[in-house]
C-alpha atoms as a PDB file:
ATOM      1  CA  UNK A   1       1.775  -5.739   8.629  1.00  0.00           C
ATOM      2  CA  UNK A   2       5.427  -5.413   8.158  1.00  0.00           C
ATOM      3  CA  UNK A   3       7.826  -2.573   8.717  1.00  0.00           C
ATOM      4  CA  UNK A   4       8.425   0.067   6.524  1.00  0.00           C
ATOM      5  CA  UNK A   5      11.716  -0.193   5.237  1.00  0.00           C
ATOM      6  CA  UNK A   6      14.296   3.168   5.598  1.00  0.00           C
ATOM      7  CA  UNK A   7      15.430   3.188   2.142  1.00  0.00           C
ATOM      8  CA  UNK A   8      13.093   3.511  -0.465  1.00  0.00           C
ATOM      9  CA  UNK A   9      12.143   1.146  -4.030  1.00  0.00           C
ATOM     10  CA  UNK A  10      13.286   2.539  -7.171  1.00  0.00           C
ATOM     11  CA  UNK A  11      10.341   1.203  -8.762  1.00  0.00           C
ATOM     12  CA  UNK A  12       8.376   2.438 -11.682  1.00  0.00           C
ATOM     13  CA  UNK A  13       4.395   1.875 -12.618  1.00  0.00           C
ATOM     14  CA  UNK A  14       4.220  -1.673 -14.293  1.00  0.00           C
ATOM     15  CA  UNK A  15       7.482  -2.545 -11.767  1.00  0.00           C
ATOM     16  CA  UNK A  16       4.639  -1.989  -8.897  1.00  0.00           C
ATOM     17  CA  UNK A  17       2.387  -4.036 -10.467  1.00  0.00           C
ATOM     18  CA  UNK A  18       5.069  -7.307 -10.744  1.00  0.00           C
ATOM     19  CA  UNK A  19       6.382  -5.956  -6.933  1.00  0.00           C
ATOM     20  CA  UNK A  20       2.786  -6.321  -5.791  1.00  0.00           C
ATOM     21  CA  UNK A  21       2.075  -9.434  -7.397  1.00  0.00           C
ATOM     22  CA  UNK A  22       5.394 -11.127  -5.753  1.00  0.00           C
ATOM     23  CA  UNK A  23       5.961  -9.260  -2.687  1.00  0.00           C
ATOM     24  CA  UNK A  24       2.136  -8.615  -1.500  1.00  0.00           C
ATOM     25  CA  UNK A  25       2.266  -5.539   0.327  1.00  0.00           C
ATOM     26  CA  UNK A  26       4.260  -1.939   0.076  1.00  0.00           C
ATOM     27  CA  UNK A  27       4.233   1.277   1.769  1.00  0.00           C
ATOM     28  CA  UNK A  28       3.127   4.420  -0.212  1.00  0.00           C
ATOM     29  CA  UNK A  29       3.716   7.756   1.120  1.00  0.00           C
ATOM     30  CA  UNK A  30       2.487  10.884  -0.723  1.00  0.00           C
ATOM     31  CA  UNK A  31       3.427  13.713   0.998  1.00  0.00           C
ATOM     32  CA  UNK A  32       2.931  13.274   4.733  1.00  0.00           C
ATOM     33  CA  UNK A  33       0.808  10.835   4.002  1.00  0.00           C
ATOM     34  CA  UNK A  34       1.578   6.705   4.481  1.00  0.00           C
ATOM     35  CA  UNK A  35      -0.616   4.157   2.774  1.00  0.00           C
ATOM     36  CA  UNK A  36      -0.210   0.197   3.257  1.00  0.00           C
ATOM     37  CA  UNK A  37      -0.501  -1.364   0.304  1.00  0.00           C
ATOM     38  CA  UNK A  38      -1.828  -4.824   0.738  1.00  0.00           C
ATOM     39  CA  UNK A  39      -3.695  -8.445   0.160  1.00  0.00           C
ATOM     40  CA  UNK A  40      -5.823  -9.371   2.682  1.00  0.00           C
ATOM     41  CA  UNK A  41      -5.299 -13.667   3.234  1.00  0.00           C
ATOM     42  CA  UNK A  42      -3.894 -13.721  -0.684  1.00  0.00           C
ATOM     43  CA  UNK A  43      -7.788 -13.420  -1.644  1.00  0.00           C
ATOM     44  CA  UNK A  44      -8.352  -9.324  -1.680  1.00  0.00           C
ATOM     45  CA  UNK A  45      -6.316  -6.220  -2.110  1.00  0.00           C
ATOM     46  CA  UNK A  46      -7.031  -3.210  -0.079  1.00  0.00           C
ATOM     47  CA  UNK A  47      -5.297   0.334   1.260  1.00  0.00           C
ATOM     48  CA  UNK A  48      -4.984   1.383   4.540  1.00  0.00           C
ATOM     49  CA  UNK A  49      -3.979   4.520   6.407  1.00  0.00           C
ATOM     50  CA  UNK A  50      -1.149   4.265   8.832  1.00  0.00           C
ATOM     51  CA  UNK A  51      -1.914   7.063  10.717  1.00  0.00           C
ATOM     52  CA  UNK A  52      -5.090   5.273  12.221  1.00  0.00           C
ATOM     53  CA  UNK A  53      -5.042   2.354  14.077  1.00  0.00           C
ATOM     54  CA  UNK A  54      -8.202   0.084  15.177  1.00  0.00           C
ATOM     55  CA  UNK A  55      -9.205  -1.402  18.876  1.00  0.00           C
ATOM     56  CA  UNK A  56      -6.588  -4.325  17.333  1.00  0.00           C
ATOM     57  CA  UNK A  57      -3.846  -1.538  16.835  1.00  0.00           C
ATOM     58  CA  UNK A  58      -4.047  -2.560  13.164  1.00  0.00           C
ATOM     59  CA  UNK A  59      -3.658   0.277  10.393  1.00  0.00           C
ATOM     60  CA  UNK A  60      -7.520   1.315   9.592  1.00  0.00           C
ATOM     61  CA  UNK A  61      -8.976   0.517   5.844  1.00  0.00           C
ATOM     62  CA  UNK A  62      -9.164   3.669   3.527  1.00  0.00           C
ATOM     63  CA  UNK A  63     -10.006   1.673   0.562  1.00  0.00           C
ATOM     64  CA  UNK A  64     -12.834  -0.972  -0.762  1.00  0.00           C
ATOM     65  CA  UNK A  65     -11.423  -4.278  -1.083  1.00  0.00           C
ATOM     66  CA  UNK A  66     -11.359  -6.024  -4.584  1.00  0.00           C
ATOM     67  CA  UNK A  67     -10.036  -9.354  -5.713  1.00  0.00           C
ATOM     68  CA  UNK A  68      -7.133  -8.089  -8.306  1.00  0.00           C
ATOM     69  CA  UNK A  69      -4.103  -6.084  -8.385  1.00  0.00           C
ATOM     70  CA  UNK A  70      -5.486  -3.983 -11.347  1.00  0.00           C
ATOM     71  CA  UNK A  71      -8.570  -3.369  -9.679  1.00  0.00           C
ATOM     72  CA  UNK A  72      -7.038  -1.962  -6.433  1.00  0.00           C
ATOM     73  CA  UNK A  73      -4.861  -0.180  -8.898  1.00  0.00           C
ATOM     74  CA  UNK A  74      -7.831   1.559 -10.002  1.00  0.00           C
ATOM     75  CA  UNK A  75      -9.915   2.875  -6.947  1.00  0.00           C
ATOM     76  CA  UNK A  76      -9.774   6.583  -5.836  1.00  0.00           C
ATOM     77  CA  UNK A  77      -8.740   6.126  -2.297  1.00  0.00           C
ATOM     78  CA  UNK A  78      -5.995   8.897  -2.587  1.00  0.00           C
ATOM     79  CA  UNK A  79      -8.439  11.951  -2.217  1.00  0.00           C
ATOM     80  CA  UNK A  80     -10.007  10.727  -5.338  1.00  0.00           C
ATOM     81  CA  UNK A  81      -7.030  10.058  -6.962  1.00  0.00           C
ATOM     82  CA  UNK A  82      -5.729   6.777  -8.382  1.00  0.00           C
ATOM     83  CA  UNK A  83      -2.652   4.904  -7.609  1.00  0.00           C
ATOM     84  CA  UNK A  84      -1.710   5.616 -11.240  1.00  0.00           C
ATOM     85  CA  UNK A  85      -2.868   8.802 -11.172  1.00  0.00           C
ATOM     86  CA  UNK A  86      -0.418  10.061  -7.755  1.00  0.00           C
ATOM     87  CA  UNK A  87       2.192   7.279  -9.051  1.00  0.00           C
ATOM     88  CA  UNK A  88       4.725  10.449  -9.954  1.00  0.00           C
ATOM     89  CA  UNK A  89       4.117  12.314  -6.791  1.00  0.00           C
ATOM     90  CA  UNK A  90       4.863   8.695  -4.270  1.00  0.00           C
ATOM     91  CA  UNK A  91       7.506   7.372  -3.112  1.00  0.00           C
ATOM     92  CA  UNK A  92       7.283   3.338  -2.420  1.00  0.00           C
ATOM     93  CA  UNK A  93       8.918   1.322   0.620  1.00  0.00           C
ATOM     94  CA  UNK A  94       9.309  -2.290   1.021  1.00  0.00           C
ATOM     95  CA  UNK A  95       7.624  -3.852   3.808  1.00  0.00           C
ATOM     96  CA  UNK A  96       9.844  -5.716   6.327  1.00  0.00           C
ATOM     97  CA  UNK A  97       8.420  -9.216   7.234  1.00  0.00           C
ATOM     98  CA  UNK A  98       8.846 -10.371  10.276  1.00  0.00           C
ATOM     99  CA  UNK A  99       8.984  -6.756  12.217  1.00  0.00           C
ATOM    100  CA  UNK A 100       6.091  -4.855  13.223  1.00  0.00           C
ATOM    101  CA  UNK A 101       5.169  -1.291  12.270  1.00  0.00           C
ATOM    102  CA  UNK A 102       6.190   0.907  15.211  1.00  0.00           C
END
């Protein structure tokens, strides 16, 4: 996991999608709410919740994990809601390589 970057992505829907694709990972934050956006050794996408951290200190999963961008695209981790469907209400960071999350 990367840092979250201070400035945010002017990024809209399908410009996730391509971002995702290239990038592999973002920060989503919905309210007070933070959200790692991410592939999991290139092979699986999943969420996870940055407020929670495992026995690894590693953000906790808050999502299934499925093999394709549109698929992750479509789960109801966000209190039932879809990325698409809280797209308007989130804001999107870029994820720092190289620095951890503090």
């Amino acid at each position: 996991m990367g840092k979250k970057a201070a400035e945010a992505l002017d990024i809209d829907y399908e410009g996730l999608v391509e971002y995702l694709h290239c990038n592999h990972s973002v920060y989503m934050k919905i309210g007070s709410s933070v959200y790692y956006l991410t592939d999991c050794n290139y092979e699986s996408w999943r969420a996870q919740d940055t407020s929670r951290r495992n026995e690894k200190n590693h953000f906790v999963d808050c999502s299934e994990l499925v093999p394709t961008v549109d698929e992750f695209l479509a789960l109801p981790f966000v209190n039932g809601q879809t990325i698409k469907d809280v797209f308007d209400h989130a804001t999107f960071y870029a994820s720092l390589e190289g620095e951890k999350d503090a």
